[in-house]
C-alpha atoms as a PDB file:
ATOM      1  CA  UNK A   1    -156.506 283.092 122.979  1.00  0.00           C
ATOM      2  CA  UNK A   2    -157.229 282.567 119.644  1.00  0.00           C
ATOM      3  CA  UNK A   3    -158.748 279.283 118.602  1.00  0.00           C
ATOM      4  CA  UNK A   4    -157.198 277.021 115.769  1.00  0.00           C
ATOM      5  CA  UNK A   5    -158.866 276.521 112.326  1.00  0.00           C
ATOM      6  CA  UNK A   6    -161.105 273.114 112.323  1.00  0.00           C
ATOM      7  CA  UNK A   7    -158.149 271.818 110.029  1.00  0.00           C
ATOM      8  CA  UNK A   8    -156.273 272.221 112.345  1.00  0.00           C
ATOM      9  CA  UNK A   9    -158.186 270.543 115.247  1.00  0.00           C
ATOM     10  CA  UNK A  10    -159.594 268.073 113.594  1.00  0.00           C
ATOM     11  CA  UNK A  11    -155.927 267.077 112.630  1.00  0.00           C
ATOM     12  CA  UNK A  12    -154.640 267.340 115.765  1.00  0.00           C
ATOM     13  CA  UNK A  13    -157.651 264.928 116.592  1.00  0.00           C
ATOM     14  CA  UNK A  14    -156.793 262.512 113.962  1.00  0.00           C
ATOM     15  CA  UNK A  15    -152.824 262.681 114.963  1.00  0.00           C
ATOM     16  CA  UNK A  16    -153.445 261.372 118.600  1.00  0.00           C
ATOM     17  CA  UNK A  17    -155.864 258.787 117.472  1.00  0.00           C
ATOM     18  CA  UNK A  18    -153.608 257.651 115.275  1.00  0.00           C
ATOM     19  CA  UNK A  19    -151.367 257.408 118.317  1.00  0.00           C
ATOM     20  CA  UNK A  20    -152.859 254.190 118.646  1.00  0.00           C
ATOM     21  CA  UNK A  21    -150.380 252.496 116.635  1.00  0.00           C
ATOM     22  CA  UNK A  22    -147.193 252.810 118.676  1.00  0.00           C
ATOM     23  CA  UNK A  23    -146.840 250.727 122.158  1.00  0.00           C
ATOM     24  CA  UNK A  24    -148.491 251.957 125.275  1.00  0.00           C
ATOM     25  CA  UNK A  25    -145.522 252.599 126.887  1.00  0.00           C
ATOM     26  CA  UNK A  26    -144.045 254.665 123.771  1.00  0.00           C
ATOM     27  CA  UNK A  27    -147.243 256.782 123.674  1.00  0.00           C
ATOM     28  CA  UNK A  28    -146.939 257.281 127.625  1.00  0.00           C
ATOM     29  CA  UNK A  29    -143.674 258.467 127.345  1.00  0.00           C
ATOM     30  CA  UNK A  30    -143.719 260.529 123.705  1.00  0.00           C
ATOM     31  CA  UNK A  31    -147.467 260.604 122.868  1.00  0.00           C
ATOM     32  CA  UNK A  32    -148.246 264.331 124.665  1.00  0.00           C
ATOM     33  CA  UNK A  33    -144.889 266.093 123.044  1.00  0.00           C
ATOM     34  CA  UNK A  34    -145.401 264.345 119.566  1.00  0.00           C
ATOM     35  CA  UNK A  35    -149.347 265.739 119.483  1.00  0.00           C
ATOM     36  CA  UNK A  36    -147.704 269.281 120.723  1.00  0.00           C
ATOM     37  CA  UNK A  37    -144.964 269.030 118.081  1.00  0.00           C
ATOM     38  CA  UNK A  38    -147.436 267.865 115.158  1.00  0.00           C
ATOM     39  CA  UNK A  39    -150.530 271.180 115.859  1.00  0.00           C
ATOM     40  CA  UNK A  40    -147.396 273.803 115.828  1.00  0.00           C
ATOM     41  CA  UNK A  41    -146.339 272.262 112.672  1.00  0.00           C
ATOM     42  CA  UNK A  42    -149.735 272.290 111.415  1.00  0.00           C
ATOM     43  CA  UNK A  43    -150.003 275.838 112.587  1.00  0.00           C
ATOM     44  CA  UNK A  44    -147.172 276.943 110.771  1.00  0.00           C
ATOM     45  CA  UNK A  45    -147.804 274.781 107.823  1.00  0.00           C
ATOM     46  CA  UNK A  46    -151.037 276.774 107.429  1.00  0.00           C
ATOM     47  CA  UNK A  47    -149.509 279.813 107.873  1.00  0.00           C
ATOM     48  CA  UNK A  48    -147.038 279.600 105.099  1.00  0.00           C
ATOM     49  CA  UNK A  49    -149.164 277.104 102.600  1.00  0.00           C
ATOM     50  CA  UNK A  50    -152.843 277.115 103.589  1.00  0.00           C
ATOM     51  CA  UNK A  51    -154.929 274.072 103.401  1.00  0.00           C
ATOM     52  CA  UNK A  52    -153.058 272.612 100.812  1.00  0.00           C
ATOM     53  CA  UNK A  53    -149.642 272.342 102.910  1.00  0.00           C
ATOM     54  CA  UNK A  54    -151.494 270.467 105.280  1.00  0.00           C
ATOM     55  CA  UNK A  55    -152.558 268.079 103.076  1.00  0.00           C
ATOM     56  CA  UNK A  56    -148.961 267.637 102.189  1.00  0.00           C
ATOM     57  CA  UNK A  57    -148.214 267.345 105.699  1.00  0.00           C
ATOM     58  CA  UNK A  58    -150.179 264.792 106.311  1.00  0.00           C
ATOM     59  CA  UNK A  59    -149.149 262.368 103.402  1.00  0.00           C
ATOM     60  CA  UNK A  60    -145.679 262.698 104.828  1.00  0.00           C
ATOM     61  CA  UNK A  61    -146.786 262.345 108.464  1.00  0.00           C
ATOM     62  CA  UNK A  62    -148.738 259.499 107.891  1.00  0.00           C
ATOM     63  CA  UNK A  63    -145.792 257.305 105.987  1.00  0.00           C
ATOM     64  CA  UNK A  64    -143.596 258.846 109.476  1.00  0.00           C
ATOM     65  CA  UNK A  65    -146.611 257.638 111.569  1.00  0.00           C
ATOM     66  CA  UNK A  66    -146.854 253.618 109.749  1.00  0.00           C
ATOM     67  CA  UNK A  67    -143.263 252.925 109.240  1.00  0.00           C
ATOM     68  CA  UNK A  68    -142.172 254.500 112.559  1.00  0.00           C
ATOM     69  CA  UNK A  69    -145.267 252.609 114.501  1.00  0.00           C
ATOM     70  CA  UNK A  70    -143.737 249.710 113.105  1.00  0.00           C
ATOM     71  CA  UNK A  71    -140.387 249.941 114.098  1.00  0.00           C
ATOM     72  CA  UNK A  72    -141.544 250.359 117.828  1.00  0.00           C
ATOM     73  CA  UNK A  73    -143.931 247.518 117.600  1.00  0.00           C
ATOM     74  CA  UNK A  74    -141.693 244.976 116.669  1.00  0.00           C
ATOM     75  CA  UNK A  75    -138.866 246.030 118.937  1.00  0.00           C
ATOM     76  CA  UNK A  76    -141.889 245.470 121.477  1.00  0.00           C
ATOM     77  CA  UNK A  77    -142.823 242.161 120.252  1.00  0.00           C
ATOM     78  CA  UNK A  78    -139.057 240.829 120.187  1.00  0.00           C
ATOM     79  CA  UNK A  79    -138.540 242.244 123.963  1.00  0.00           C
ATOM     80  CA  UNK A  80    -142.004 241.046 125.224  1.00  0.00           C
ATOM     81  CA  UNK A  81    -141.291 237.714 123.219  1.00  0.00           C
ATOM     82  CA  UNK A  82    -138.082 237.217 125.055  1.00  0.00           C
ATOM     83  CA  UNK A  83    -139.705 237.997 128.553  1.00  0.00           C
ATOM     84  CA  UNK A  84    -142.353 235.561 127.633  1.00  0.00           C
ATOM     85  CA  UNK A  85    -140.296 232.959 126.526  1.00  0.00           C
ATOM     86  CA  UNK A  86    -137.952 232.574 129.805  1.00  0.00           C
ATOM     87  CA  UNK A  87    -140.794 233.429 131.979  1.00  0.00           C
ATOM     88  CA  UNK A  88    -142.946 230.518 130.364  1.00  0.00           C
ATOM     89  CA  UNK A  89    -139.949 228.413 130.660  1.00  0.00           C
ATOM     90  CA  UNK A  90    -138.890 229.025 133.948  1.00  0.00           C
ATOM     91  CA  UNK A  91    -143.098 228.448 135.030  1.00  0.00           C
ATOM     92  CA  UNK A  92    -142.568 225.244 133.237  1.00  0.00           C
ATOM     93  CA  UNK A  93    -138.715 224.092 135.118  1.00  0.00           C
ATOM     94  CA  UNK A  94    -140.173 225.338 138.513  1.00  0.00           C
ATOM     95  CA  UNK A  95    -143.541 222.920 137.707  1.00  0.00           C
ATOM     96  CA  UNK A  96    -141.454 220.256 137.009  1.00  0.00           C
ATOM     97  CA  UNK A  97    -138.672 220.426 139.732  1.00  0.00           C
ATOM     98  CA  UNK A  98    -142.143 220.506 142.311  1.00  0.00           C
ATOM     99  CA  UNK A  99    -143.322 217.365 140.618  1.00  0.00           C
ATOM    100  CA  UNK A 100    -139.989 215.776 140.772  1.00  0.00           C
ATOM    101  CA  UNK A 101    -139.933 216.497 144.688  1.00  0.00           C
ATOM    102  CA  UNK A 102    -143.478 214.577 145.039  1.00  0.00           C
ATOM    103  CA  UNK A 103    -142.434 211.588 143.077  1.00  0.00           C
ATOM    104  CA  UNK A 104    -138.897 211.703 145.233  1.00  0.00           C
ATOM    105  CA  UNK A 105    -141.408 211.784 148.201  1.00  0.00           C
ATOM    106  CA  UNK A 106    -143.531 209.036 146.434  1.00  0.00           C
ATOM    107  CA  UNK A 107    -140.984 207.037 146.425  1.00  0.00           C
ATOM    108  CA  UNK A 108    -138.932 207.372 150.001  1.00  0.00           C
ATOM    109  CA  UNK A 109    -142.280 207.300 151.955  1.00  0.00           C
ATOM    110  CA  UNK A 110    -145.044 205.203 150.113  1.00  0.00           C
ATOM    111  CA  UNK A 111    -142.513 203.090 148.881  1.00  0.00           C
ATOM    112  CA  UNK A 112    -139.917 202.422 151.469  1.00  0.00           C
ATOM    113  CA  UNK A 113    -137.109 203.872 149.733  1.00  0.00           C
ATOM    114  CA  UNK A 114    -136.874 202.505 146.472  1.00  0.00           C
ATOM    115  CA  UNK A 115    -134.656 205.399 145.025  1.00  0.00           C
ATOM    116  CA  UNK A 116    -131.157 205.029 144.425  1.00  0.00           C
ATOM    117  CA  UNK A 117    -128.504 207.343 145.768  1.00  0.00           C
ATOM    118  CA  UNK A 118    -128.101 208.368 141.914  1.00  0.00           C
ATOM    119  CA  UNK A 119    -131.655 208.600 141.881  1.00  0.00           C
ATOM    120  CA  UNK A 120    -131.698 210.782 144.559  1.00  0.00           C
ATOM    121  CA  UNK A 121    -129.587 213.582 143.511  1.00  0.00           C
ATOM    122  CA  UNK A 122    -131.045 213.693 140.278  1.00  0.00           C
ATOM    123  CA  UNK A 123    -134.349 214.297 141.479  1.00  0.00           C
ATOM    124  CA  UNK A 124    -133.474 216.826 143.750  1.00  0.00           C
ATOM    125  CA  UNK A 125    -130.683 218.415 142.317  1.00  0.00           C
ATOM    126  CA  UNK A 126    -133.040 219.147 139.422  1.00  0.00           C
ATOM    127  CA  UNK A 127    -135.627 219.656 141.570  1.00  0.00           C
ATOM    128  CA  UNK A 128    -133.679 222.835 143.170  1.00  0.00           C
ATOM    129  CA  UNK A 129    -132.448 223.584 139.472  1.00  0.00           C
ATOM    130  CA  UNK A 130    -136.153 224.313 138.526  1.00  0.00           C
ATOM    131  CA  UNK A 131    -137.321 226.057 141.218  1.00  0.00           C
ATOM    132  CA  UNK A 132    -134.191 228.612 140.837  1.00  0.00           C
ATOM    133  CA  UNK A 133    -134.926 229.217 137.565  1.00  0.00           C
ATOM    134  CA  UNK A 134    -138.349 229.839 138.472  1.00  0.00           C
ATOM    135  CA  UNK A 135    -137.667 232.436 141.112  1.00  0.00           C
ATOM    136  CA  UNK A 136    -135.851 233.759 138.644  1.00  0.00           C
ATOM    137  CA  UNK A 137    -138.955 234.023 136.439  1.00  0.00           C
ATOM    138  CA  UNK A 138    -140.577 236.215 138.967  1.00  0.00           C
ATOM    139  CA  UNK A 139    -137.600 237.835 139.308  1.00  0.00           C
ATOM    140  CA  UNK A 140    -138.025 239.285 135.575  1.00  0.00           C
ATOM    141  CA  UNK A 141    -142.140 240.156 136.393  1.00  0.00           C
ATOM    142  CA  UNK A 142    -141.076 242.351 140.113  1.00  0.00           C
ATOM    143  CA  UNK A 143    -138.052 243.942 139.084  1.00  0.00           C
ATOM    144  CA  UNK A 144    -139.087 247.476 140.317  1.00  0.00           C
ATOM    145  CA  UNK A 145    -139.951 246.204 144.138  1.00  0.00           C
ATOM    146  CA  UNK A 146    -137.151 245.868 146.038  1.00  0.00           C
ATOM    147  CA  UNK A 147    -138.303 244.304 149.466  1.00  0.00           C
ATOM    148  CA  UNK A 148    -139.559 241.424 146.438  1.00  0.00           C
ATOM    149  CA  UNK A 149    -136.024 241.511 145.174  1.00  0.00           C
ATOM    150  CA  UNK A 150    -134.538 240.920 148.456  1.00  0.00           C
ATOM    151  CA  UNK A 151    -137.136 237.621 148.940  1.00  0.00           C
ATOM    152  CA  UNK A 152    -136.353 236.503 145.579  1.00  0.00           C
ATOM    153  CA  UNK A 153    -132.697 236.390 146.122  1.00  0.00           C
ATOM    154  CA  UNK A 154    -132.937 234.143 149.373  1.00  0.00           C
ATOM    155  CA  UNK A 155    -135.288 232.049 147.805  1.00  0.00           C
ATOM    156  CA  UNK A 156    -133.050 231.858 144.566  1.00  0.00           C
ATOM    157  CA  UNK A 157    -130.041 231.835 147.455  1.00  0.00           C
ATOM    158  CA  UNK A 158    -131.373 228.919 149.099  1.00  0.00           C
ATOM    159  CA  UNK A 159    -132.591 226.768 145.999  1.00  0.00           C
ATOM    160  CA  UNK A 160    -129.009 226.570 144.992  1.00  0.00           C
ATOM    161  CA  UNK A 161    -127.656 225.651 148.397  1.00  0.00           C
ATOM    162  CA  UNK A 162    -130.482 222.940 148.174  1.00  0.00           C
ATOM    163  CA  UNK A 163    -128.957 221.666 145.097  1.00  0.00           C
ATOM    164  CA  UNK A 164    -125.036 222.180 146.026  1.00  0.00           C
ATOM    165  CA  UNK A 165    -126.032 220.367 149.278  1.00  0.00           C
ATOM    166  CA  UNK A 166    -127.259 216.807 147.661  1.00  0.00           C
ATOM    167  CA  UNK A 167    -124.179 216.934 145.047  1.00  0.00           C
ATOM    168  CA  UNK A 168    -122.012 217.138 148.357  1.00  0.00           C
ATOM    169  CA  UNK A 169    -124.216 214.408 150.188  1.00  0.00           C
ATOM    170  CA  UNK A 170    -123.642 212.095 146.636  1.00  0.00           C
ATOM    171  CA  UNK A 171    -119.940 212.976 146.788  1.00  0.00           C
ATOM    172  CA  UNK A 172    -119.014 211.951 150.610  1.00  0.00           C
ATOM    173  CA  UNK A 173    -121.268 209.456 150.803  1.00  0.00           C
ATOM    174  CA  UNK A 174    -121.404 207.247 147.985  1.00  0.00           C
ATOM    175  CA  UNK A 175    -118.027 208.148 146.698  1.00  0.00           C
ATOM    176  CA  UNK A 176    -115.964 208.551 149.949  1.00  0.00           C
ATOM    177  CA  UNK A 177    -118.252 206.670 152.313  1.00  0.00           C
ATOM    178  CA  UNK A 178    -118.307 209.446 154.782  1.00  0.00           C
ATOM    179  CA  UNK A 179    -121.205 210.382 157.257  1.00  0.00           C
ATOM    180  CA  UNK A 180    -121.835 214.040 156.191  1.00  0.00           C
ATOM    181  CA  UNK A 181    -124.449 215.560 158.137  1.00  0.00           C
ATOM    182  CA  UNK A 182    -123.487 218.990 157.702  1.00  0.00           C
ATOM    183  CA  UNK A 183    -124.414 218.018 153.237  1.00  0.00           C
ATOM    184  CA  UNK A 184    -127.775 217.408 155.058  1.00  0.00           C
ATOM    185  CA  UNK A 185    -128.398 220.114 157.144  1.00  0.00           C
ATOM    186  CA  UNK A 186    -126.735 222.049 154.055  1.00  0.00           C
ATOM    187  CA  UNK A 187    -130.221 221.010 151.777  1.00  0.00           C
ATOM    188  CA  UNK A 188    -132.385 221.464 154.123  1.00  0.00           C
ATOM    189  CA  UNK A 189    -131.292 224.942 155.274  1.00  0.00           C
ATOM    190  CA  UNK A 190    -131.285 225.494 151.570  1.00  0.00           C
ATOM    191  CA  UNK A 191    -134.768 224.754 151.191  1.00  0.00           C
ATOM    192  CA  UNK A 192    -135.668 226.656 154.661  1.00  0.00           C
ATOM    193  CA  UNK A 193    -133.519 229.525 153.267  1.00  0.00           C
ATOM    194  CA  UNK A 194    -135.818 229.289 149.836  1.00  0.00           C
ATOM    195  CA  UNK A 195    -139.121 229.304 151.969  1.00  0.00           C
ATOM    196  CA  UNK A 196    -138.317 231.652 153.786  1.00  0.00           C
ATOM    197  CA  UNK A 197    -137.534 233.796 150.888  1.00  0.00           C
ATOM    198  CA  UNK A 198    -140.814 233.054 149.111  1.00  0.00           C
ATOM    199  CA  UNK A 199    -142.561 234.628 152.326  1.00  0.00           C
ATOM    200  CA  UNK A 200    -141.259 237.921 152.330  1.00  0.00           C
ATOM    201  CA  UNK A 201    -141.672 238.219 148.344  1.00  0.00           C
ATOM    202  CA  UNK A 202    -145.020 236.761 148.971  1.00  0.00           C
ATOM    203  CA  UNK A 203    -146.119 239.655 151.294  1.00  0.00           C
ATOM    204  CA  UNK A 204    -144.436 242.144 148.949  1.00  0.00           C
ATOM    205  CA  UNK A 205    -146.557 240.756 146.475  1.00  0.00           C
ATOM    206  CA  UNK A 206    -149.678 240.701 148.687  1.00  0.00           C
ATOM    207  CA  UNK A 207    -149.193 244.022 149.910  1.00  0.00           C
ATOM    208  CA  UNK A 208    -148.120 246.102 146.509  1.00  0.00           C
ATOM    209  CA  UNK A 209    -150.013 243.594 143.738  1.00  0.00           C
ATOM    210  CA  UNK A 210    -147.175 242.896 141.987  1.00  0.00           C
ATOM    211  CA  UNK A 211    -148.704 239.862 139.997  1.00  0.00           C
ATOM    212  CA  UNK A 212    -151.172 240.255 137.722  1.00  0.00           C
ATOM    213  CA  UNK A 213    -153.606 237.520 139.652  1.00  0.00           C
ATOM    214  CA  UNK A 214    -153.214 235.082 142.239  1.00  0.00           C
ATOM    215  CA  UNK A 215    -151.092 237.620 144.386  1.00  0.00           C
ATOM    216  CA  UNK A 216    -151.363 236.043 148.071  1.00  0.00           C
ATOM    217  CA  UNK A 217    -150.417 232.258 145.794  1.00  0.00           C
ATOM    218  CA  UNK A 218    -146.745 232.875 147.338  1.00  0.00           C
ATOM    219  CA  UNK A 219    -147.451 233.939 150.669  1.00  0.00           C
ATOM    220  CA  UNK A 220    -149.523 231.286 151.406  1.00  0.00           C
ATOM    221  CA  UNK A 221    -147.187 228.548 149.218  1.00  0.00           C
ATOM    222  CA  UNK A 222    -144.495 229.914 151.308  1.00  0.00           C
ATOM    223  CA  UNK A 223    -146.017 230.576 154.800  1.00  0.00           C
ATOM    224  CA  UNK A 224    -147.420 226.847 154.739  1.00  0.00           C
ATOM    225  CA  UNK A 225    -143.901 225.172 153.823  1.00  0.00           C
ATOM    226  CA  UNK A 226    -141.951 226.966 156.019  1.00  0.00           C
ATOM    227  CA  UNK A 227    -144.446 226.191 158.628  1.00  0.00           C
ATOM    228  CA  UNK A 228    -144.022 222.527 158.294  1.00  0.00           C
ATOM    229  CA  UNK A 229    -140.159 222.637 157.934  1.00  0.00           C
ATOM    230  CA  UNK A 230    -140.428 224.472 161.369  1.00  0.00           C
ATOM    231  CA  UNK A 231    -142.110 221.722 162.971  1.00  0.00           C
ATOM    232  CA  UNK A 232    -140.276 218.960 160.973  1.00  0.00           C
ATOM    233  CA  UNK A 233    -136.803 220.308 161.917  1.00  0.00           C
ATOM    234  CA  UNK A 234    -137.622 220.847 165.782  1.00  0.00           C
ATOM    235  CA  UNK A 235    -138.789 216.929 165.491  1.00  0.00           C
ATOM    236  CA  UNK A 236    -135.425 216.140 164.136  1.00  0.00           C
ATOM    237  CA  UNK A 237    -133.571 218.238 166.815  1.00  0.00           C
ATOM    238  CA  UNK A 238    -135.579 216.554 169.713  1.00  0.00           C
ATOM    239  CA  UNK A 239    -135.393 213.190 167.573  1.00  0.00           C
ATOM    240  CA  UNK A 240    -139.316 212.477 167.988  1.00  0.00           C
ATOM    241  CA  UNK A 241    -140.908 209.159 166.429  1.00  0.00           C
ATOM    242  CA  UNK A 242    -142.888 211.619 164.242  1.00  0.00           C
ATOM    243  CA  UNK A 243    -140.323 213.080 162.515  1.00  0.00           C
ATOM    244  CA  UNK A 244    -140.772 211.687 159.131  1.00  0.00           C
ATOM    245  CA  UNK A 245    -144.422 212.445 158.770  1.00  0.00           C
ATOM    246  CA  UNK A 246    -143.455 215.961 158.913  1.00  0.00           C
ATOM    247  CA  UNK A 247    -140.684 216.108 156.825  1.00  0.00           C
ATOM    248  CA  UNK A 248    -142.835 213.788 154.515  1.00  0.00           C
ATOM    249  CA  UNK A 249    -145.720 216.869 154.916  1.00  0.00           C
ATOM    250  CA  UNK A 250    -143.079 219.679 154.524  1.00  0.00           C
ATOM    251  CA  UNK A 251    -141.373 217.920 151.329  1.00  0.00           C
ATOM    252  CA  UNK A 252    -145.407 217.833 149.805  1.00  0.00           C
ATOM    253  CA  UNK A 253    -145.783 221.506 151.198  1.00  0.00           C
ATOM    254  CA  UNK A 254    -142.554 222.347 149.326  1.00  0.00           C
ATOM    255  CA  UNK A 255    -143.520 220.289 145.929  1.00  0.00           C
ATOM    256  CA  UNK A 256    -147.069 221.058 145.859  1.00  0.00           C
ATOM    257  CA  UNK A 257    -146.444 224.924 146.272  1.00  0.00           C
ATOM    258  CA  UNK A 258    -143.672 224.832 143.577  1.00  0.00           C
ATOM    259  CA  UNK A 259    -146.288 223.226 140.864  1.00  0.00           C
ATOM    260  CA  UNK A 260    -148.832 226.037 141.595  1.00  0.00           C
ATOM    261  CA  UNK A 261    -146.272 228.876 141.618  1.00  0.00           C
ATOM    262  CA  UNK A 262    -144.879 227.386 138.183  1.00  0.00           C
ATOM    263  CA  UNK A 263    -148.360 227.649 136.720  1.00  0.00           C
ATOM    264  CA  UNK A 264    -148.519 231.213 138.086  1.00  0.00           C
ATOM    265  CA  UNK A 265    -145.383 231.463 135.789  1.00  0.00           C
ATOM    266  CA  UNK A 266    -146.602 229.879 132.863  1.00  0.00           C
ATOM    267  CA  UNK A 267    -150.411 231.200 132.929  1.00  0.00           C
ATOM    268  CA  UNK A 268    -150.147 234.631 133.977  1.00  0.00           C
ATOM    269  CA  UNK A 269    -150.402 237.695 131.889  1.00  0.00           C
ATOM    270  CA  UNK A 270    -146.800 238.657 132.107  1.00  0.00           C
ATOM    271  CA  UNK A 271    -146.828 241.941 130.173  1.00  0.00           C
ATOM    272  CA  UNK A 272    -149.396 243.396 133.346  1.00  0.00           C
ATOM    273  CA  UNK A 273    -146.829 242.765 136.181  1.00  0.00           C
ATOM    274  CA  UNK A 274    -144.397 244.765 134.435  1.00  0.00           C
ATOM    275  CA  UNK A 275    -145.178 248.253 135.391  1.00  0.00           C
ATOM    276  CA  UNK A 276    -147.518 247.495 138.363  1.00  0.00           C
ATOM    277  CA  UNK A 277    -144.957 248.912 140.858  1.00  0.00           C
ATOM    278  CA  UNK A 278    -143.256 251.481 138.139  1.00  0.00           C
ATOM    279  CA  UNK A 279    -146.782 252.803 137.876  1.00  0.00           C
ATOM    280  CA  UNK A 280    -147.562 253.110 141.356  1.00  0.00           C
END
């Protein structure tokens, strides 16, 4: 096989250096055809015009090279910026809805109850507002893992149960003065149904690395809650004296989890999670 002229490698050289410029995932996908494509033109430029033409060639392909490069990276900046932007938001609603749970737990179990029944269904109904939002965050970051995808929707399932269930509890029993314990069981099935979620998109994300850090975070946020809401709903079925400690552990469990699983959110490197699983 004959080898090329220097001017020819060395431009060919140059041409997937200069490669650089465009998005990783634009040179993964176009970077080997467009160094192919650019040495046959080369080739033939030579051919026809000598060294010359490919000097031509080259003022031409490097205005192509800057002002397409450009194009791609800011189509990449406004789609990473809008990935960014709800998962940062969605780390920050999830943070606060598991803050809003402790101070609702603050103040029903340190402080005998000082929350209104308005108070009440703000706190939580935001509280399961955030934390859907947030599984919706890490919905965005696992999108290519679908055992993930499946936990993520009964968390995300069970979050807005959570939240339908103390609207309905607000409704019949401080508008219609009716006992509802089905509202109850409704939220804390919801919040069951949301823990039990986070486990099996915890060990999908154990298992495959689908965050960028802090990948057994949801197992073990998960696993631990739905440990305690075990025990603290066996207590309620068998009415023990203890039952409120546990709930009172599970509803920490649940808030303190929810905080560190927002930071995950907020602090991670987002773009990384992106094509862990695509890649693998």
């Amino acid at each position: 096989m004959r080898r090329d002229d220097p001017a020819i490698t060395w431009s060919t050289r140059l041409f997937r250096m200069l490669l650089i410029l465009y998005p990783g995932s634009f040179r993964r996908d176009y970077g080997r055809e467009m160094t192919l494509v650019f040495r046959d033109t080369c080739r033939q430029t030579q051919h026809r015009q000598g060294a010359l033409g490919i000097l031509e060639l080259w003022l031409t392909t490097l205005l192509d090279l800057f002002s397409t490069a450009l194009v791609e990276r800011l189509a990449e900046v406004r789609h990473m910026s809008s990935i960014a932007l709800f998962t940062r938001i969605s780390g920050l609603l999830a943070t606060v809805g598991g803050l809003l749970l402790l101070i609702m737990v603050y103040g029903e179990f340190v402080l005998d109850g000082i929350w209104q029944p308005v108070g009440y269904l703000i706190l939580m109904t935001v509280y399961g507002l955030g934390i859907a939002i947030g599984v919706a965050g890490f919905y965005v970051l696992v999108q290519y893992d679908s055992s993930g995808r499946v936990g993520l929707g009964l968390a995300f399932l069970g979050a807005v149960t959570l939240s339908a269930g103390w609207i309905l509890m607000f409704l019949f029993e401080i508008l219609f003065e009716s006992e509802t314990w089905w509202t109850i069981w409704m939220w804390m099935v919801g919040m069951a149904l949301s823990e039990l979620g986070l486990v099996i998109f915890g060990w999908s994300a154990f298992k495959h690395r689908l965050l960028p850090r802090w990948n057994s975070l949801p197992l073990a946020a998960g696993g631990l809650a739905l440990a305690i809401a075990l025990a603290a709903i066996t207590n309620l079925l068998f009415g023990s004296e203890h039952n409120r400690i546990y709930v009172a552990l599970w509803l920490v469990a649940n808030g303190l989890g929810w905080v560190a699983l927002g930071a995950l959110l907020m602090l991670g490197d987002r773009r990384a999670a992106y094509h862990t699983v695509a890649a693998a």
